[in-house]
C-alpha atoms as a PDB file:
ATOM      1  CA  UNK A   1    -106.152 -21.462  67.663  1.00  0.00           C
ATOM      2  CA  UNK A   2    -105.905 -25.099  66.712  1.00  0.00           C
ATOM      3  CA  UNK A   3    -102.666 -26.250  65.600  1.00  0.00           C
ATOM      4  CA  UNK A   4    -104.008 -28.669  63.090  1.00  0.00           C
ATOM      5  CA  UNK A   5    -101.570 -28.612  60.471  1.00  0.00           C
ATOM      6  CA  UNK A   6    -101.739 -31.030  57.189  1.00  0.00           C
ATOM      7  CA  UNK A   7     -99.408 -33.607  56.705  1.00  0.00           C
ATOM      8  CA  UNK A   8     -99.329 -32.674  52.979  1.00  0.00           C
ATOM      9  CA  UNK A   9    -100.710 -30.680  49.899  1.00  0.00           C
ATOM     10  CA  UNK A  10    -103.761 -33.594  49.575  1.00  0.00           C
ATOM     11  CA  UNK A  11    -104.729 -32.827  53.515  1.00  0.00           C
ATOM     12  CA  UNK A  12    -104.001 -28.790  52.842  1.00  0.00           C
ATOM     13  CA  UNK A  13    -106.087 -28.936  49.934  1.00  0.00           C
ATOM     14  CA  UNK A  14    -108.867 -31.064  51.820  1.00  0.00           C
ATOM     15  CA  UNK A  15    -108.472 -27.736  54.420  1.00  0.00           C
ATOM     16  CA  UNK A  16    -109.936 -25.336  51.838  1.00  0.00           C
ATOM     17  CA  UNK A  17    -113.472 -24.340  51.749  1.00  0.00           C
ATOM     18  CA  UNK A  18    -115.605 -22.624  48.924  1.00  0.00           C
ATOM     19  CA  UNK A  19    -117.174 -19.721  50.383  1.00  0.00           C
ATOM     20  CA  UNK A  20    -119.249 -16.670  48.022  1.00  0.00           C
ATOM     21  CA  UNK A  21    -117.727 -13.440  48.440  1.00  0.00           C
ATOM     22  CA  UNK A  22    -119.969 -11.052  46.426  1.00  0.00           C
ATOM     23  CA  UNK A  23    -120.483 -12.767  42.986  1.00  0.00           C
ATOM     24  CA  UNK A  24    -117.467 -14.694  43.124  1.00  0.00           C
ATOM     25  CA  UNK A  25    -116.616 -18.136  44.270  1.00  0.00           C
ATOM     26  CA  UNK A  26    -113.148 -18.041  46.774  1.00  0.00           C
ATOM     27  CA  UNK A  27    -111.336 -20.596  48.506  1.00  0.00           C
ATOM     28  CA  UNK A  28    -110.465 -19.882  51.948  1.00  0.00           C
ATOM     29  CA  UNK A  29    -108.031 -21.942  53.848  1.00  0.00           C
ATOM     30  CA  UNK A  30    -108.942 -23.374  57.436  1.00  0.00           C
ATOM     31  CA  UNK A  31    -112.249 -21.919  57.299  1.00  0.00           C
ATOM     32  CA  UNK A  32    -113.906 -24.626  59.445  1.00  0.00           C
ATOM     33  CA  UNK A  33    -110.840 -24.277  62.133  1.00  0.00           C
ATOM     34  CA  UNK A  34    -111.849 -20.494  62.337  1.00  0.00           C
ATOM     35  CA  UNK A  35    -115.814 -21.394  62.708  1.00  0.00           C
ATOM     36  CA  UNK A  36    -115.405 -23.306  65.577  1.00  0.00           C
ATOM     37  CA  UNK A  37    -112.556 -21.053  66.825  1.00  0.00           C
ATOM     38  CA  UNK A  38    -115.199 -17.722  66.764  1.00  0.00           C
ATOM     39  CA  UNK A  39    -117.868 -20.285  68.181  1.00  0.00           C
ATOM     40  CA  UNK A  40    -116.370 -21.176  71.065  1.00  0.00           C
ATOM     41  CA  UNK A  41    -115.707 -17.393  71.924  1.00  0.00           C
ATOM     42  CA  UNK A  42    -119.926 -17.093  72.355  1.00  0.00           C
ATOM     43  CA  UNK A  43    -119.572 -13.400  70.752  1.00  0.00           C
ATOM     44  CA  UNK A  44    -123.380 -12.023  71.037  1.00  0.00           C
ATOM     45  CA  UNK A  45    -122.854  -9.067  68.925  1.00  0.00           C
ATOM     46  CA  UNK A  46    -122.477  -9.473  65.106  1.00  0.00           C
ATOM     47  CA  UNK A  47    -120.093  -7.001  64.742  1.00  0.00           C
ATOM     48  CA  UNK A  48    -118.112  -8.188  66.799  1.00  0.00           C
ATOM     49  CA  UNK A  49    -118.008 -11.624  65.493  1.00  0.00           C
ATOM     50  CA  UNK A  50    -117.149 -10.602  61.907  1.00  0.00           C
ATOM     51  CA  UNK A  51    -114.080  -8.557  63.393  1.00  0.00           C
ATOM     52  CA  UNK A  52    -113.305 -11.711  64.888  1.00  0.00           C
ATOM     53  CA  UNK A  53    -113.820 -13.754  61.900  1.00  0.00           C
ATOM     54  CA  UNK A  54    -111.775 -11.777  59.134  1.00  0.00           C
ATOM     55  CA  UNK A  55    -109.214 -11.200  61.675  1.00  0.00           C
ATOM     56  CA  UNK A  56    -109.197 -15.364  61.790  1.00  0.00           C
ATOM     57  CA  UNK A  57    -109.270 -16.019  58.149  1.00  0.00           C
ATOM     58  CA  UNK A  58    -106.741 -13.007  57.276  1.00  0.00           C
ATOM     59  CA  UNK A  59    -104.141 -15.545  59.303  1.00  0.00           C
ATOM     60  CA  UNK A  60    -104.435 -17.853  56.619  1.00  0.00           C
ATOM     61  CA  UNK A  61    -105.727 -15.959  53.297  1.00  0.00           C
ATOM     62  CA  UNK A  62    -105.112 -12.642  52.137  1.00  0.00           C
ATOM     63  CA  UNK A  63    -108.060 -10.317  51.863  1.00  0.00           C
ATOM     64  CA  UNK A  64    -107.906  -7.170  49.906  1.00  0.00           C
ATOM     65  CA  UNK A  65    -109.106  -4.355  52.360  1.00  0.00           C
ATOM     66  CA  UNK A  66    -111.325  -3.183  49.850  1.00  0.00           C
ATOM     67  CA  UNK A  67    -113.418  -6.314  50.334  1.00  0.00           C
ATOM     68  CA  UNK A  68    -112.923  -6.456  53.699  1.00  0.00           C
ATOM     69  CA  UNK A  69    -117.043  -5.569  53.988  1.00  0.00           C
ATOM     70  CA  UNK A  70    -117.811  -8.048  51.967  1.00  0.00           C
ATOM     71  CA  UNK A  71    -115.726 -10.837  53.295  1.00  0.00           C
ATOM     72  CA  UNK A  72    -117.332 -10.154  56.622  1.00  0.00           C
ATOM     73  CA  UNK A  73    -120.781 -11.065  55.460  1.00  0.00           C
ATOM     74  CA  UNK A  74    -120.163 -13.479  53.857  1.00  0.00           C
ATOM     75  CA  UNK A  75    -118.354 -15.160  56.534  1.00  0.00           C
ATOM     76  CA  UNK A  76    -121.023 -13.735  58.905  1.00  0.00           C
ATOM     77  CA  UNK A  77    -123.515 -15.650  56.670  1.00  0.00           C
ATOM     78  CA  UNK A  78    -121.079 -18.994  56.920  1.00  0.00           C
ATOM     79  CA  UNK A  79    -121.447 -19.078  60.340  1.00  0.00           C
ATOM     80  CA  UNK A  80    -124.645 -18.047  61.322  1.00  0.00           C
ATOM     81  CA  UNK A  81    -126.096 -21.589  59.303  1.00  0.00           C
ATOM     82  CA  UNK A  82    -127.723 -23.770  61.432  1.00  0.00           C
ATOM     83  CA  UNK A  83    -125.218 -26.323  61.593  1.00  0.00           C
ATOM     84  CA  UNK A  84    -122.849 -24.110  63.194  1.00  0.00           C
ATOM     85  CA  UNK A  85    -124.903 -23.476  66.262  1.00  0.00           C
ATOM     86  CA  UNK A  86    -123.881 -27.337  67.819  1.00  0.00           C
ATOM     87  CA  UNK A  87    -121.017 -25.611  70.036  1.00  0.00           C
END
């Protein structure tokens, strides 16, 4: 894992990204830092990148386990756009 850390609550704040769990609207902290993380790992199997990902972002955020499913696919979603394929 990276260890970007920000200098101050501006830069942690600047660290949070709005992601669409279900039909709500979350913040998750160091989202992009996990992205790149999972990317780099070249995980084939979508399964096994969503473990990976909510295993990431629980570091950082708390996630209820009862919307553990949806987290997943959401983040799933998050980083199968096309701009995260450049690694």
């Amino acid at each position: 894992m990276t260890d970007e850390r920000p200098c101050c609550a501006e830069a942690a704040a600047r660290m949070v990204k709005k992601l669409t769990i279900g039909r709500s609207e979350v913040g998750i902290a160091n989202l992009e830092n996990v992205l790149k993380e999972v990317a780099e790992m070249k995980l084939t199997d979508d399964d096994a990148v969503k473990r990976e990902l909510l295993k990431r972002v629980r570091i950082y955020n708390y996630v209820a386990a009862s919307a553990n499913d949806e987290y997943a696919g959401a983040l799933l979603k998050e980083y199968k756009r096309p701009v995260r394929r450049q690694v």
